[in-house]
C-alpha atoms as a PDB file:
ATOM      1  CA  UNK A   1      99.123  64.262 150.656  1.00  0.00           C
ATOM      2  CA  UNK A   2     102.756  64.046 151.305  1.00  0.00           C
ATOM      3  CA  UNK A   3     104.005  67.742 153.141  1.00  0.00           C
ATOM      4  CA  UNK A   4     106.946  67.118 150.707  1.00  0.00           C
ATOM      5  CA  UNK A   5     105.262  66.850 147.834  1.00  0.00           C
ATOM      6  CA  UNK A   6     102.713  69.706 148.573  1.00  0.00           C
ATOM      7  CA  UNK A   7     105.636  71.780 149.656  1.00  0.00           C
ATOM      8  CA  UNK A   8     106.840  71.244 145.836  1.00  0.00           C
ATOM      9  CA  UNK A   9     103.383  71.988 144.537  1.00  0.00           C
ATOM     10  CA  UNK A  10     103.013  75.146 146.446  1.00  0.00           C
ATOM     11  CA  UNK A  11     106.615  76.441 145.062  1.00  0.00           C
ATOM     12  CA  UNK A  12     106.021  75.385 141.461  1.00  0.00           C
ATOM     13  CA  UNK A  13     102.478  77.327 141.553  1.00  0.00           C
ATOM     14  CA  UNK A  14     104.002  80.620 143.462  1.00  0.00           C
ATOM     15  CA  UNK A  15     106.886  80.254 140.454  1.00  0.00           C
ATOM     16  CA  UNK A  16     104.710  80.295 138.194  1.00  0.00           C
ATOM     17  CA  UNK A  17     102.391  83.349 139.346  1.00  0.00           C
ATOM     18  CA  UNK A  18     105.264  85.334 139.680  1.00  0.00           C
ATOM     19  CA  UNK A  19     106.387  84.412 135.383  1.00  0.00           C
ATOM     20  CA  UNK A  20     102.910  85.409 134.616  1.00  0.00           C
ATOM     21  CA  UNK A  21     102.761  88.843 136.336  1.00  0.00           C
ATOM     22  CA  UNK A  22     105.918  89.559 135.581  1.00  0.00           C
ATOM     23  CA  UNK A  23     104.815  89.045 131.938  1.00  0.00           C
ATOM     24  CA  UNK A  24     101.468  90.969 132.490  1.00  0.00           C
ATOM     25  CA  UNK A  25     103.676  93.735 133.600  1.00  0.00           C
ATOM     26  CA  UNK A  26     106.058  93.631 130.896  1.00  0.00           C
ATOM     27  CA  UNK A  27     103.053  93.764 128.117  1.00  0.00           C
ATOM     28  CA  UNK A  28     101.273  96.442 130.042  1.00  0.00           C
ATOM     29  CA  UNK A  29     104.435  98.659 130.281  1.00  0.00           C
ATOM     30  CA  UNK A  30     105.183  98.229 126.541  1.00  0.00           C
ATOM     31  CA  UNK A  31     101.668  99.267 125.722  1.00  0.00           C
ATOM     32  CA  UNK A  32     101.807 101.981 127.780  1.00  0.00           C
ATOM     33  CA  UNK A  33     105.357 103.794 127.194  1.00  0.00           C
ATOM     34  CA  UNK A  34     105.416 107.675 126.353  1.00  0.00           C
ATOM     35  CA  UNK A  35     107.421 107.987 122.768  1.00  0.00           C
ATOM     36  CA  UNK A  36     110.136 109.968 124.947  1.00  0.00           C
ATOM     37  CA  UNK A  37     110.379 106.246 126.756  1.00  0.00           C
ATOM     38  CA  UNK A  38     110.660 104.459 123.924  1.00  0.00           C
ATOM     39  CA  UNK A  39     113.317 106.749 122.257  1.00  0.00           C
ATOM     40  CA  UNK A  40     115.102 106.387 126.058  1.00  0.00           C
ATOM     41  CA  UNK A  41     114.653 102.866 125.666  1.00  0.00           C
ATOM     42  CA  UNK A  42     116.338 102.184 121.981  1.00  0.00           C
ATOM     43  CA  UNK A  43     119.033 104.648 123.018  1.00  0.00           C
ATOM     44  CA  UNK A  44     120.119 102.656 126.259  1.00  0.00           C
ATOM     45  CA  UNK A  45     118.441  99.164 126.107  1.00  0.00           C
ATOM     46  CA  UNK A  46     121.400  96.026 125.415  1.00  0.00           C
ATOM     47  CA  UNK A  47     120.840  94.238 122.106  1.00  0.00           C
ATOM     48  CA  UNK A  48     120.542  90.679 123.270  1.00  0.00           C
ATOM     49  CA  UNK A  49     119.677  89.198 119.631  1.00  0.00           C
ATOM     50  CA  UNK A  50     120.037  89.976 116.075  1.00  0.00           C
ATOM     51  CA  UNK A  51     119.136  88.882 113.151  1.00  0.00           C
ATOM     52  CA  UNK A  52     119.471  90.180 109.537  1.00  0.00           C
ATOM     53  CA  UNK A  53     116.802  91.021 107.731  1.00  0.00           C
ATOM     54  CA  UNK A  54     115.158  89.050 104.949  1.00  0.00           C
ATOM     55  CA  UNK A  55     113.405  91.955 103.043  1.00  0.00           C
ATOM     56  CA  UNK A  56     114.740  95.610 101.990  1.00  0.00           C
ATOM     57  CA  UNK A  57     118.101  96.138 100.104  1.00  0.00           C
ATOM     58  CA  UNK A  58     119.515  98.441 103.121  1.00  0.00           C
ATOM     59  CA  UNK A  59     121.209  95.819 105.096  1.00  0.00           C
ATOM     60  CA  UNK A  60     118.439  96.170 107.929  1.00  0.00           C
ATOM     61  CA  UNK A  61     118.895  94.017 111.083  1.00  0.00           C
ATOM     62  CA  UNK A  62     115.958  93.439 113.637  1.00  0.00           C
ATOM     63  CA  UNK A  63     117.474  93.653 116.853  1.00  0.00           C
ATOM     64  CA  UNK A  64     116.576  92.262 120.598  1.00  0.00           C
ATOM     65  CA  UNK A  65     116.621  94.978 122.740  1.00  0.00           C
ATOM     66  CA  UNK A  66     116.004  94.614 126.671  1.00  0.00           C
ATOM     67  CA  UNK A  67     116.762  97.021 129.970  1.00  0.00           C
ATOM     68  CA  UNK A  68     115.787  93.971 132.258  1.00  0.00           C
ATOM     69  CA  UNK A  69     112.440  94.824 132.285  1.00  0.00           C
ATOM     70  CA  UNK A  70     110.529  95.361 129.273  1.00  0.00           C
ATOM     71  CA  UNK A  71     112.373  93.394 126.309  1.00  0.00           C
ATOM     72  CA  UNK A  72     111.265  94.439 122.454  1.00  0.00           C
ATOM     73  CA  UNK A  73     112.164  94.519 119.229  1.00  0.00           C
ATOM     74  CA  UNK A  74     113.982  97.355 117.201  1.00  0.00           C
ATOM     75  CA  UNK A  75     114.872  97.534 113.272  1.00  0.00           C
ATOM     76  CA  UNK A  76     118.378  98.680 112.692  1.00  0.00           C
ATOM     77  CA  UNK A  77     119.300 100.443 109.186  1.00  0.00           C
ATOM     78  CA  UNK A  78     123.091 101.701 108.819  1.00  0.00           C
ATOM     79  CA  UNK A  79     122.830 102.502 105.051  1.00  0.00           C
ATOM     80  CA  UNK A  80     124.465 105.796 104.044  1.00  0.00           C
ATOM     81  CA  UNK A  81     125.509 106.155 100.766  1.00  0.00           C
ATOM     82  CA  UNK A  82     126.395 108.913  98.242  1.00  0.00           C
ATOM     83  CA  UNK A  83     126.982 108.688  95.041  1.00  0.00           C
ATOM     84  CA  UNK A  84     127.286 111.408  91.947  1.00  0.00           C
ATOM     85  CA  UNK A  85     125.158 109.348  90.001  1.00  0.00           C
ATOM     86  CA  UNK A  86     123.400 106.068  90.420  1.00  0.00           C
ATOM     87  CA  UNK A  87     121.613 104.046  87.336  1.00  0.00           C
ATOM     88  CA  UNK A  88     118.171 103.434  88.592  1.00  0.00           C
ATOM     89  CA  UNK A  89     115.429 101.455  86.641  1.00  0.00           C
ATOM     90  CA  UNK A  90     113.621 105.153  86.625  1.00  0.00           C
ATOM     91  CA  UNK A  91     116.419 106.588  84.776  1.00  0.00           C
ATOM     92  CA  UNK A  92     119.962 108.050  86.111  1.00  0.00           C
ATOM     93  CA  UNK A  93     119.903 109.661  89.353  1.00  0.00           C
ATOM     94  CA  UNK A  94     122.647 112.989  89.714  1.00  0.00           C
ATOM     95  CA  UNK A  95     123.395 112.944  93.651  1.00  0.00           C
ATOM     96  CA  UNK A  96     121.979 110.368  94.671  1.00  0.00           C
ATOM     97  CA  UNK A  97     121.691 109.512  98.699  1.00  0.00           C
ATOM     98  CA  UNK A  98     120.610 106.171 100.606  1.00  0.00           C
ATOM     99  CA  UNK A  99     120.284 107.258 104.559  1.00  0.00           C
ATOM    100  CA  UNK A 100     119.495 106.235 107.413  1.00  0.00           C
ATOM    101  CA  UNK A 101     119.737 110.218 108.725  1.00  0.00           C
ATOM    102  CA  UNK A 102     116.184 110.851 106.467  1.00  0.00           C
ATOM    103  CA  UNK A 103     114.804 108.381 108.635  1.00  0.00           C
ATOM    104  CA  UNK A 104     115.078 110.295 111.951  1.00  0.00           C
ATOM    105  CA  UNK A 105     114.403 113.456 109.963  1.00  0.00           C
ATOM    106  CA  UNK A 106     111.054 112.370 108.393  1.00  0.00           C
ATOM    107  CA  UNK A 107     109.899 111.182 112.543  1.00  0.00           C
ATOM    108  CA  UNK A 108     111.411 114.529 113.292  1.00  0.00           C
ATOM    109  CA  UNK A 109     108.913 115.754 110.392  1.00  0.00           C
ATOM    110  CA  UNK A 110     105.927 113.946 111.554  1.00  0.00           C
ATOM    111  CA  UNK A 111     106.474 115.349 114.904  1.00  0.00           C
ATOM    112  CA  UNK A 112     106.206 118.752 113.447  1.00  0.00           C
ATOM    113  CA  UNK A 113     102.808 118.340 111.815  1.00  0.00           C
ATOM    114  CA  UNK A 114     101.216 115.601 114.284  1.00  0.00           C
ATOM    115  CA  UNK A 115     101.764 112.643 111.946  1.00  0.00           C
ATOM    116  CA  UNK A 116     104.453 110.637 114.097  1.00  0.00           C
ATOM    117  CA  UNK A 117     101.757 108.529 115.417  1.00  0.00           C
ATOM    118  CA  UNK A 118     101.765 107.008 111.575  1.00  0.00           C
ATOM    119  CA  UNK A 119     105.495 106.014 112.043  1.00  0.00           C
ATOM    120  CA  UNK A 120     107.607 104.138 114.032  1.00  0.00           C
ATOM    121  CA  UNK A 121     109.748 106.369 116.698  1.00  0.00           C
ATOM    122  CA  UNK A 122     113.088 106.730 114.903  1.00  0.00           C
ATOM    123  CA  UNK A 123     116.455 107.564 117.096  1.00  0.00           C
ATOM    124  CA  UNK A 124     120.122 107.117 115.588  1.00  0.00           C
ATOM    125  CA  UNK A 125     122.287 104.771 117.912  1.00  0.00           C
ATOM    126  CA  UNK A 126     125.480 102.948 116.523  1.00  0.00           C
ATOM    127  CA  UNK A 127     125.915  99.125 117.172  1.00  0.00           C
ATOM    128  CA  UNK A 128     127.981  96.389 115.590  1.00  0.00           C
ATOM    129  CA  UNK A 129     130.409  99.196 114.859  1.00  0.00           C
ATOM    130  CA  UNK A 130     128.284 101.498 112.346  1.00  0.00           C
ATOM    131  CA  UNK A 131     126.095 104.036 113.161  1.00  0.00           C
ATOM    132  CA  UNK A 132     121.651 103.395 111.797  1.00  0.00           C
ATOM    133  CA  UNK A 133     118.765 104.814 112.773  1.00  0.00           C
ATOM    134  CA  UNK A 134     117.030 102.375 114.955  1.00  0.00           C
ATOM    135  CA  UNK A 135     113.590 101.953 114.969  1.00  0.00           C
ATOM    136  CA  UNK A 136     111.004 100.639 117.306  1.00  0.00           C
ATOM    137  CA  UNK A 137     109.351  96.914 115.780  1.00  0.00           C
ATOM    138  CA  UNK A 138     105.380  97.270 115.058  1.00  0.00           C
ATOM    139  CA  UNK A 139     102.717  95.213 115.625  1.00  0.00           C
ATOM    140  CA  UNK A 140     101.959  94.691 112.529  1.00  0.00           C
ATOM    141  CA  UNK A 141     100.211  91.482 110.351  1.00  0.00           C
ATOM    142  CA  UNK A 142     101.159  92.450 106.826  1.00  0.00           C
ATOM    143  CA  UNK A 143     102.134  94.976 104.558  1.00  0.00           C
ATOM    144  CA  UNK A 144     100.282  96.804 101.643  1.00  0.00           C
ATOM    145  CA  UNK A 145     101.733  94.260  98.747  1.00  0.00           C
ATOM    146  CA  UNK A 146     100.551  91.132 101.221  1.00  0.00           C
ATOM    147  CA  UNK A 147      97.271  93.128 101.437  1.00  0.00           C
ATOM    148  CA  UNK A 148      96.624  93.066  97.543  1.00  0.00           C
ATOM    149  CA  UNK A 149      97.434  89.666  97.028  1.00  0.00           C
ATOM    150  CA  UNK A 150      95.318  88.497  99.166  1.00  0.00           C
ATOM    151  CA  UNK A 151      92.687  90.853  97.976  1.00  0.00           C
ATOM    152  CA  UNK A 152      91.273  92.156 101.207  1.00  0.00           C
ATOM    153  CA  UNK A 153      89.205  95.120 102.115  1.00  0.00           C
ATOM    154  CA  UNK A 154      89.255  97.031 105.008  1.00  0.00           C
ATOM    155  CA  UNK A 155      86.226  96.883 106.823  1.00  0.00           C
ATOM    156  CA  UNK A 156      86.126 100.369 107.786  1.00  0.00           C
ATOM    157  CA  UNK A 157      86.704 102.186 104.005  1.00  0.00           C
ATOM    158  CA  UNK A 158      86.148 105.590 105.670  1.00  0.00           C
ATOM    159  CA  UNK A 159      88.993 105.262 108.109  1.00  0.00           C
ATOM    160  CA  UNK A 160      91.244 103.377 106.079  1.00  0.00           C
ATOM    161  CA  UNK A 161      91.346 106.463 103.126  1.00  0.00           C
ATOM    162  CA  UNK A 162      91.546 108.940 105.579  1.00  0.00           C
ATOM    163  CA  UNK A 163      94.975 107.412 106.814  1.00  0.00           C
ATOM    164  CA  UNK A 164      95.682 107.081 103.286  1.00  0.00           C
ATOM    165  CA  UNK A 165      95.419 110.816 102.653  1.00  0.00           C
ATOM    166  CA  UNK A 166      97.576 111.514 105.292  1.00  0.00           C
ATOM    167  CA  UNK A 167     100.412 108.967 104.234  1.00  0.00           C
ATOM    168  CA  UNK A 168     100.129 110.786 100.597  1.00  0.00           C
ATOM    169  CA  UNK A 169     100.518 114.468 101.751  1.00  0.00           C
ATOM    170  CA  UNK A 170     103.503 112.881 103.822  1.00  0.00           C
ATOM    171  CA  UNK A 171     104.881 111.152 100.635  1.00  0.00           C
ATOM    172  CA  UNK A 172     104.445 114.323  98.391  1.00  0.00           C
ATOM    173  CA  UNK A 173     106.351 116.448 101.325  1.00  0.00           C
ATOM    174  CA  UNK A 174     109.261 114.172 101.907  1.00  0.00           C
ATOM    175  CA  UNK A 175     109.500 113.195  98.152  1.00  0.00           C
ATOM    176  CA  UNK A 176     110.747 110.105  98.851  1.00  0.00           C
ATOM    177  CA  UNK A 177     112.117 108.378  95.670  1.00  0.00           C
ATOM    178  CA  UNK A 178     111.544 104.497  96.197  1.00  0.00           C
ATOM    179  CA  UNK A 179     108.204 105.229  98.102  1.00  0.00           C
ATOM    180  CA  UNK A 180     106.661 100.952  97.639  1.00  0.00           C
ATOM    181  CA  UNK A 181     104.021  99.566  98.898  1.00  0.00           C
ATOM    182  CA  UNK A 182     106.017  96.905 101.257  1.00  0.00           C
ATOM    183  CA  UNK A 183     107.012 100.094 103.336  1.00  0.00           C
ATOM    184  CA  UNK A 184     103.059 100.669 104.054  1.00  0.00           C
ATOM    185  CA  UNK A 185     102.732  98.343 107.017  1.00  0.00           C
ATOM    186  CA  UNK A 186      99.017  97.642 108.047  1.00  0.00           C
ATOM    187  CA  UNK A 187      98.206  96.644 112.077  1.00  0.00           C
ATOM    188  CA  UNK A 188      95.627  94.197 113.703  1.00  0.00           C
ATOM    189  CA  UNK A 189      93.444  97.236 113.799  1.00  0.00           C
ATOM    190  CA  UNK A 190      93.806  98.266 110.456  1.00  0.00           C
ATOM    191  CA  UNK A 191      96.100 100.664 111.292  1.00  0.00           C
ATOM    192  CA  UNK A 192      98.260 102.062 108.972  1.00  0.00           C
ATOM    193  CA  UNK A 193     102.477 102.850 109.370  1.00  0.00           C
ATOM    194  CA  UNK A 194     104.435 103.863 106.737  1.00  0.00           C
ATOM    195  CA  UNK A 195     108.225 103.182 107.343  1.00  0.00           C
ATOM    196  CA  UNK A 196     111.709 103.325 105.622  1.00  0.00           C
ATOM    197  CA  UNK A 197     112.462 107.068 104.598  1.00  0.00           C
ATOM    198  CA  UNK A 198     115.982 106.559 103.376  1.00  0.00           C
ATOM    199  CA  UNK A 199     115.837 107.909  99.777  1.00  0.00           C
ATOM    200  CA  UNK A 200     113.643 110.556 100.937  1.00  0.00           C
ATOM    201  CA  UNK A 201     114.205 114.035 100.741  1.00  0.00           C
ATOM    202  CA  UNK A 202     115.157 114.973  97.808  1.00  0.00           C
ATOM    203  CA  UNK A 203     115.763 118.558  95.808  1.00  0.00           C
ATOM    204  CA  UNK A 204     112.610 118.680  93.728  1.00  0.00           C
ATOM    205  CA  UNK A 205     110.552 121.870  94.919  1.00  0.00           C
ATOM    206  CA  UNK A 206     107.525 120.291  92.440  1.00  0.00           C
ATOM    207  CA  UNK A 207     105.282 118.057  93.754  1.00  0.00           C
ATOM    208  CA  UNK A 208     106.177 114.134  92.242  1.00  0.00           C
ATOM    209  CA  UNK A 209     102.484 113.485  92.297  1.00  0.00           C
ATOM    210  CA  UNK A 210      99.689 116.313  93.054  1.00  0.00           C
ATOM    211  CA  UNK A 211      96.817 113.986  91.660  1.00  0.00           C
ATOM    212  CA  UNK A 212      97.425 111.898  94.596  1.00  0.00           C
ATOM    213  CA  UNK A 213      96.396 114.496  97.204  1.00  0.00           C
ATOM    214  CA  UNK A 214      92.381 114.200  97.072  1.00  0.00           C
ATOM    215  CA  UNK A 215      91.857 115.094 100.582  1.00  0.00           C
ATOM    216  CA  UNK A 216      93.265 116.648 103.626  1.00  0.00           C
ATOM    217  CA  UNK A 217      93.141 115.915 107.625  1.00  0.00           C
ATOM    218  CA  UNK A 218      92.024 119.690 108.469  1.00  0.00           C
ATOM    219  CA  UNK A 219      94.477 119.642 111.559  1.00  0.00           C
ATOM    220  CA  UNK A 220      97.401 118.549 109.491  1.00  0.00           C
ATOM    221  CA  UNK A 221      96.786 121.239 106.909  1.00  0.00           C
ATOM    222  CA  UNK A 222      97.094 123.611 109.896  1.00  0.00           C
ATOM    223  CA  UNK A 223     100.483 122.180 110.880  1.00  0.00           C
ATOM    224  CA  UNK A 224     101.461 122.651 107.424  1.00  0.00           C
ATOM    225  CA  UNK A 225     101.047 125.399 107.090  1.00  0.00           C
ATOM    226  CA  UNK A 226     102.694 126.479 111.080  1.00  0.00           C
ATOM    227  CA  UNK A 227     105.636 124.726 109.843  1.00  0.00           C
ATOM    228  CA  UNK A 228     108.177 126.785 108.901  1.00  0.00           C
ATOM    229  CA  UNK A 229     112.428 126.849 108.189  1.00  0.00           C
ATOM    230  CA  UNK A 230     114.134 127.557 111.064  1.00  0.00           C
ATOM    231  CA  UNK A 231     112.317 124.852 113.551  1.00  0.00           C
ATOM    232  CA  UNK A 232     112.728 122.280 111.014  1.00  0.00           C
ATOM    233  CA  UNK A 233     116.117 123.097 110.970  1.00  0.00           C
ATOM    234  CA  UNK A 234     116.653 122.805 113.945  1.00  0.00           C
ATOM    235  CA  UNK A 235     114.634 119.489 114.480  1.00  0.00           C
ATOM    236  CA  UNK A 236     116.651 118.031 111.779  1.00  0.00           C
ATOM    237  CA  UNK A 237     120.041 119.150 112.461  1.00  0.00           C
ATOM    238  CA  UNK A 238     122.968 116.670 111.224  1.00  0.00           C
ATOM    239  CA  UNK A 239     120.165 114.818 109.241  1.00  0.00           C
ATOM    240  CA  UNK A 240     119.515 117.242 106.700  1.00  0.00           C
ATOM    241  CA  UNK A 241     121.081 119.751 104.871  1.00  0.00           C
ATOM    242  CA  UNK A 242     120.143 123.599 104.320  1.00  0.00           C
ATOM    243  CA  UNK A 243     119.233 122.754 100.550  1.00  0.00           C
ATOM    244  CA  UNK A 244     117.081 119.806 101.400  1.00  0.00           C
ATOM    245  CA  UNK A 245     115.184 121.656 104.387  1.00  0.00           C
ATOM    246  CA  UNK A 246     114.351 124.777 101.632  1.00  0.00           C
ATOM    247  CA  UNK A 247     112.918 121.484  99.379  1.00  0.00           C
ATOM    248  CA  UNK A 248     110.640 120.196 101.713  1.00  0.00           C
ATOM    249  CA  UNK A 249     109.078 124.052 102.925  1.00  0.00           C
ATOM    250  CA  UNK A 250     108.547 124.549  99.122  1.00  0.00           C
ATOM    251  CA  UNK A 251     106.681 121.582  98.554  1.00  0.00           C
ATOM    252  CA  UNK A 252     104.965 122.136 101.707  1.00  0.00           C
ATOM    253  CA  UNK A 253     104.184 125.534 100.081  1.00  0.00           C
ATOM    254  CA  UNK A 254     102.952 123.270  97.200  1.00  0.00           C
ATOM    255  CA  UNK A 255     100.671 120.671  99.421  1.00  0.00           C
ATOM    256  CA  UNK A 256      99.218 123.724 100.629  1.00  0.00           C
ATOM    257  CA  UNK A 257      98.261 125.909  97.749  1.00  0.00           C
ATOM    258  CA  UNK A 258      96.968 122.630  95.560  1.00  0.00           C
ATOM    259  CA  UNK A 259      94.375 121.616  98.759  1.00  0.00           C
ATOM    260  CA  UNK A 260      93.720 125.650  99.102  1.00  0.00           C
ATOM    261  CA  UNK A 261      92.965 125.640  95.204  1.00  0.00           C
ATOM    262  CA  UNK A 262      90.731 122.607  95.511  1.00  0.00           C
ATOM    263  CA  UNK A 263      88.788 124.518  98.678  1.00  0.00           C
ATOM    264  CA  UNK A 264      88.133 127.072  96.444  1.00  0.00           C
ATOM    265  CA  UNK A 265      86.625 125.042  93.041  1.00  0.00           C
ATOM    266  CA  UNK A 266      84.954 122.519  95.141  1.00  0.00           C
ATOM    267  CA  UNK A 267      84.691 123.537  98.976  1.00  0.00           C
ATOM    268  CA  UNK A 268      86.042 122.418 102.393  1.00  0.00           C
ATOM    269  CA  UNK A 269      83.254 119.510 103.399  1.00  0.00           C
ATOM    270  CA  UNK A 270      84.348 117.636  99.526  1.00  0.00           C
ATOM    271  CA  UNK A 271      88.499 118.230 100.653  1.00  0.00           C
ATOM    272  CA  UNK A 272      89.185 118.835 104.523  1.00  0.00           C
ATOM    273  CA  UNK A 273      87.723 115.883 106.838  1.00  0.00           C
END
């Protein structure tokens, strides 16, 4: 064989060794980042591509984000509006609010009572001069609408409702007001995410919809009922206000006397898993 042409051989093959490991590394960092890193990362990382969003009516963009080594996607939301009243198909809604802020409150939320690991990690960051919450892009393959149109089951049914009871409680404690089905996002491993908090949190103290708590993760009822007003004020600062943090601790006073209730008529093994 020509040296030249081996020479050339032996360069193109090192090249391409070095793409594929440096690939290898960038999956196996991305799969293995701490949420701390990640919120690091969508704090500091350049946006290197954007694109706006085809779904949602909150003018989301899914960003490009890289710090020259690990290079991901991120979903930006910069929606924040008040109004005194908005016409809604549900009827007329007096102060109404579309946030961005209740997004990194309800992760704040999550973290509180061990459910962030059912959302995406949520940080605020401004870009394209406004300021969103930013969110980290899952690996998901559909969505909960996609899911009943095509008509498929989960092949685990026990592990699929017990992530369903969880997303529930969380529903019924954030009350979010536009809580649909496309912002139930379902993974390669069935797993479940439920994203896009940003009519969330509203002033009801009643629970929207006790019949939908059946059953209750024993170690988030715990958490529930550790939470209490003064860390989640403080975990939420500049997101939510002193009205809406007394909201969610009174329905969280509600979650937690409706599953107590329940203990008592039917007992723990038919409620707690």
């Amino acid at each position: 064989m020509n040296p030249l042409h081996l020479r050339w051989r032996l360069l193109s093959l090192a090249a391409v060794v070095c793409l594929t490991c440096r690939l290898f590394t960038v999956a196996a960092d991305e799969t293995t980042l701490t949420k701390e890193q990640i919120k690091q990362f969508l704090l500091t990382a350049k946006v290197v591509r954007s694109q706006e969003s085809k779904k949602g009516i909150t003018h989301t963009s899914r960003l490009t984000l890289s710090d020259g080594t690990i290079t991901h996607d991120a979903s930006f939301q910069p929606i924040d509006e008040h109004k005194a009243a908005m016409p809604l198909p549900s009827g007329t809604e007096i102060g109404f609010v579309d946030s961005y802020k209740y997004n990194i409150a309800a992760y704040a939320l999550a973290e509180l009572i061990g459910m962030d690991d059912m959302l995406p990690v949520y940080v605020e960051r401004k870009w394209g001069g406004k300021v969103g919450s930013l969110s980290w892009w899952l690996p998901v393959k559909m969505d909960e609408v996609e899911r009943h149109k095509q008509k498929l089951t989960p092949p685990d049914q026990d592990a699929w409702n017990n992530q369903m009871y969880k997303i529930r409680v969380f529903d019924q404690l954030v009350s979010d007001s536009d809580p649909n089905l496309t912002n139930v996002l379902i993974g390669e491993d069935w797993k479940i995410w439920r994203i896009d908090f940003t009519r969330a949190f509203r002033l009801n103290k009643e629970l929207k919809a006790p019949n939908d708590l059946v059953r209750c993760d024993r170690q988030l009822l715990e958490k529930l009922k550790a939470l209490d007003a003064k860390t989640l004020t403080e975990k939420t600062k500049n997101y939510l206000t002193k009205e809406e943090v007394s909201a969610v601790i009174a329905r969280r006073d509600a979650i937690v006397a409706h599953f107590q209730k329940m203990i008592a008529e039917k007992g723990e093994k038919e409620v707690l898993y």
